[in-house]
Structures are given as structure tokens and as C-alpha cells.
Protein backbone atom coordinates (compact mmCIF):
# COMPACT_ATOMS: atom_id res chain seq x y z
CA UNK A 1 188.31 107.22 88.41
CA UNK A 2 186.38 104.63 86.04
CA UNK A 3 183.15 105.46 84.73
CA UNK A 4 179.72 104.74 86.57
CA UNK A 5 178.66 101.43 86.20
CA UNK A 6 176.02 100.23 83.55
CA UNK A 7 173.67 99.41 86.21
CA UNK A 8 173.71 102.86 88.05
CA UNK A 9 173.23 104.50 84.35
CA UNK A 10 170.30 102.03 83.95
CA UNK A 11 168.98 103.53 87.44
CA UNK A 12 169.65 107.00 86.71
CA UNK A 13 167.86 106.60 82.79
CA UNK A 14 165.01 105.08 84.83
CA UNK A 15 164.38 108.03 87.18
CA UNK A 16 164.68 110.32 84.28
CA UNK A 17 162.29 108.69 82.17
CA UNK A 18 160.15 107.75 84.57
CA UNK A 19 160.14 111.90 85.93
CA UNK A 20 160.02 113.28 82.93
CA UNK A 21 157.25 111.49 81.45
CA UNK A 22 155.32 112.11 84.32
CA UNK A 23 155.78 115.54 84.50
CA UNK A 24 155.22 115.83 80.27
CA UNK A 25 152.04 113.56 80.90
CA UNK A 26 150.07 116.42 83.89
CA UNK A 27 151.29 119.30 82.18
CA UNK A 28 149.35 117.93 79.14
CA UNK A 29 146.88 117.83 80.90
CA UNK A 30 146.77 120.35 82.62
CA UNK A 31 147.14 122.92 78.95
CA UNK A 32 143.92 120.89 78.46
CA UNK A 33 142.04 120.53 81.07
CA UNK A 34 142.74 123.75 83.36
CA UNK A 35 143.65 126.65 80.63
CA UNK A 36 140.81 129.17 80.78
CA UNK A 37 139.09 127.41 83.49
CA UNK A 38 138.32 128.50 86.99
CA UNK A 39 140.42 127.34 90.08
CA UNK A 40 139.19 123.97 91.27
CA UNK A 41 139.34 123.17 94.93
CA UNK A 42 139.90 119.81 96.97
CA UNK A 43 140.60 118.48 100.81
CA UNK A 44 139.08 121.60 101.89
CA UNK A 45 140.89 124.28 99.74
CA UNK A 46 144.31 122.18 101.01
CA UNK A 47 144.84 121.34 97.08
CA UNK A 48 143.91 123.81 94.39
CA UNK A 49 144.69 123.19 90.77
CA UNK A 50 145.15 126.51 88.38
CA UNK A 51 146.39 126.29 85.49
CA UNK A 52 149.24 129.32 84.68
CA UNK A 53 152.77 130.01 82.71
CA UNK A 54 155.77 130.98 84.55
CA UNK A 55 158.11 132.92 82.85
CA UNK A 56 160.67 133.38 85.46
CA UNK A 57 162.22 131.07 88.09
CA UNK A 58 161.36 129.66 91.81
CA UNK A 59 157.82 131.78 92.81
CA UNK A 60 158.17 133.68 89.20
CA UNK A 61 161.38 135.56 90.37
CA UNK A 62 162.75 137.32 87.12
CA UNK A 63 159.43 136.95 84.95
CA UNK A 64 159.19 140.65 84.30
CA UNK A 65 163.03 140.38 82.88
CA UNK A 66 163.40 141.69 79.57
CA UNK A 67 162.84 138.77 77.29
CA UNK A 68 166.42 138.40 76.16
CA UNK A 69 167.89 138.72 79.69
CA UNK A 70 165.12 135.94 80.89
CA UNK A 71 166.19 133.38 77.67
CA UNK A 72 169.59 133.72 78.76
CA UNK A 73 169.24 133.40 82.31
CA UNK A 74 166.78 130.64 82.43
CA UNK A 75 167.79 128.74 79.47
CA UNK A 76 171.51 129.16 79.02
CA UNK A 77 171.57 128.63 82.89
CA UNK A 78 169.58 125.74 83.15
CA UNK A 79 171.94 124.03 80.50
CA UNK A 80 174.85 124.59 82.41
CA UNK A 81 173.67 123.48 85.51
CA UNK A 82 172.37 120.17 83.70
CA UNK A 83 175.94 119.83 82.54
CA UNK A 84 177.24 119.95 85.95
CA UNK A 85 174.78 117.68 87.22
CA UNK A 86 175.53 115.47 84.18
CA UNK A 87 179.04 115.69 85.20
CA UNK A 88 178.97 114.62 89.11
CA UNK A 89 176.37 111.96 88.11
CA UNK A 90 179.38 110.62 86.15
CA UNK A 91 181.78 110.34 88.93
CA UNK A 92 182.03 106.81 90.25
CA UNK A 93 182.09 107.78 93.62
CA UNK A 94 178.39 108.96 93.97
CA UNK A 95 176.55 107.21 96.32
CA UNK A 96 173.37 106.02 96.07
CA UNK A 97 171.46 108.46 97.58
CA UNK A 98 173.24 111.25 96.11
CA UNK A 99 172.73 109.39 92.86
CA UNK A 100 169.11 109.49 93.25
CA UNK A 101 168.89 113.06 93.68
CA UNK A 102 171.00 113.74 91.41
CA UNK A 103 169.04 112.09 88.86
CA UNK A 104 165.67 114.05 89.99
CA UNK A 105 167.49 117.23 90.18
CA UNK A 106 168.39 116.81 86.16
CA UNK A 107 165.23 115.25 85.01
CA UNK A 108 163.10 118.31 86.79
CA UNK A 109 165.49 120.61 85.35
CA UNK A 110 165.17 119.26 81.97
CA UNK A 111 161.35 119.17 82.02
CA UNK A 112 160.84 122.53 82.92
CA UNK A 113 163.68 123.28 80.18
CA UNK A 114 161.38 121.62 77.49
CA UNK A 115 158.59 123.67 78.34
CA UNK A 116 161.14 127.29 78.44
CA UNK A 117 162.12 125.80 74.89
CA UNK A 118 158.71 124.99 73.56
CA UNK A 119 156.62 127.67 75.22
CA UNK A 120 158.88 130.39 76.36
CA UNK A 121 157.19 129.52 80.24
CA UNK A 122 156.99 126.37 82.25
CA UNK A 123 153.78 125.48 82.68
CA UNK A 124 152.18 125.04 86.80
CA UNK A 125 149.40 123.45 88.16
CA UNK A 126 149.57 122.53 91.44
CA UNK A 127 149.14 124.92 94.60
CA UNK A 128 148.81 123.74 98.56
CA UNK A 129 147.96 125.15 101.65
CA UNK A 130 146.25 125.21 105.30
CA UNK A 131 144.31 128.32 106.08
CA UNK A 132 146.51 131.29 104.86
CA UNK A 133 149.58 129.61 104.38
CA UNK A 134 149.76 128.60 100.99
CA UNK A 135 152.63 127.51 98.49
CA UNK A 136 153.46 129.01 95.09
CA UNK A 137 152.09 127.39 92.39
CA UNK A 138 153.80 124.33 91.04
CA UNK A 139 154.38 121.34 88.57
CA UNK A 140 155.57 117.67 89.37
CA UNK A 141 158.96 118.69 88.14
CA UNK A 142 159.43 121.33 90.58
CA UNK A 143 158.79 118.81 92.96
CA UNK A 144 161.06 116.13 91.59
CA UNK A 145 164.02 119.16 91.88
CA UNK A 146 163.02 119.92 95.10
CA UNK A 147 163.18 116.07 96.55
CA UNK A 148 166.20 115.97 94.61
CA UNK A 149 168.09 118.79 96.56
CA UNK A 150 166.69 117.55 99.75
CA UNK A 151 167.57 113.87 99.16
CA UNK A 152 171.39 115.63 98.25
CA UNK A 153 171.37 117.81 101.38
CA UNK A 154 170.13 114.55 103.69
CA UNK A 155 172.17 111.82 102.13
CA UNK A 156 175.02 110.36 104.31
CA UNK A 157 178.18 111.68 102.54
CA UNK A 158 180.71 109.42 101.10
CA UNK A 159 183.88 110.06 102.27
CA UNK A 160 187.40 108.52 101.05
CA UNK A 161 189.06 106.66 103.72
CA UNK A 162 192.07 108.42 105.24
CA UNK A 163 195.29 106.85 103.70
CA UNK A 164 197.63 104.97 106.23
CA UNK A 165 201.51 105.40 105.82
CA UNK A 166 203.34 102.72 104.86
């Protein structure tokens, strides 16, 4: 199969850039602005904005790891599933939409690597709600993976047309 087009790479560089700079640019901010300071409240308590470090995964899962087992399992993992990412974006056959998540899954993924990497915890801001239900505290990244998985899961699938005998 021949490689992906220069155009689609020029898409898929785009989202990247475009997510990851984003995501650099509020956690900036946020080290800045919301370290050491109380929880600020908007819409009603619907947004709140804390600033905190997550050393584990999804909702802090594995943060109380040993610090070796963590490294490996959040760093060394996160590579390889940016490979494989890396690699399916590559097909030719990816459709658009699949393309698009694709290329949100990765650029999440390698945000929240940077931070891992630089700070040894991804940084999260962000925290929503209504009344007691509220979500785990998160970063533009996290929500760049998650539209990516449910852009992959909801995409129309491309499927090769059955071959006709001669």
C-alpha cells in the first residue's frame, strides 16, 4: 500500500501542532496562574479550575506505583502506543475521520508525555460538574485523546470492496 499522501500528512502535522501547542500554552498557565492557589469557581460551580500533578494514568490510576514501575508503565507505554498510532496513521487506507482521531489521539498522548518527561506528572486543570456529579480533573490533552477515541469509535469504517471472480 503507498504511503499517505502529502496533503493528509499536512492535515495530520496541523492537528498536532495546533493540539499540542494548545495544550503546552494552558498548562503554562495554569503552573502559573493556579499552583498554590485556591480552587476558582465558574457557571455556578459547573467549571472549577485547580491546579494539580498526576502521576498516574486516567483518574490517577497507578500514581501510588513505585516510581520505577510508574516510569515504565506510563512512559515506555505511552511510546509504544504513539508508535502504533504513528503506524496506522501511515496506512493509506485511513479515512478521514479515523485520520482525525488518530491525529488527536497521538498529539494528546504526546503532550501529556512531555509533561511525564519534564515533570515526572502531567499537569491538570480543568474539572466539571452538575450538583454531585463531577468529572476527574483534567487538561486539554486529555480531552483531545478522548475526542480522538470517540471520533475512532463513531467514524463510518472503511471497508475494502469484496473482490468479484473473474
Amino acid at each position: 500500500m503507498p504511503p499517505m499522501s502529502a496533503r493528509r500528512w499536512g492535515a495530520v502535522a496541523a492537528i498536532v501542532v495546533l493540539t499540542v501547542a494548545g495544550d503546552r500554552a494552558t498548562k503554562h498557565l495554569a503552573t502559573r496562574r493556579l499552583a498554590g492557589a485556591a480552587v476558582r469557581s465558574y457557571l455556578s460551580d459547573t467549571v472549577r479550575v485547580e491546579y494539580t500533578e498526576n502521576r498516574g494514568g486516567f483518574l490517577g490510576l497507578g500514581a501510588t506505583l513505585p516510581s520505577a514501575v510508574r516510569t515504565a508503565v506510563f512512559t515506555a507505554g505511552t511510546l509504544a502506543l504513539l508508535a502504533v498510532v504513528s503506524a496506522v496513521l501511515a496506512r493509506r487506507g485511513t479515512g478521514t475521520a479515523a485520520t482525525v482521531g488518530l491525529s488527536l489521539l497521538w498529539a494528546g498522548g504526546a503532550s501529556n508525555l512531555a509533561d511525564r518527561v519534564a515533570r515526572g506528572a502531567v499537569v491538570d486543570f480543568l474539572n466539571l460538574g452538575l450538583g454531585p456529579l463531577r468529572t476527574g480533573i483534567f487538561n486539554l490533552a486529555d480531552v483531545a485523546i478522548t475526542a480522538g477515541v470517540l471520533i475512532l469509535l463513531l467514524a463510518p469504517r472503511r471497508t475494502r470492496p469484496a473482490r468479484t471472480p473473474p
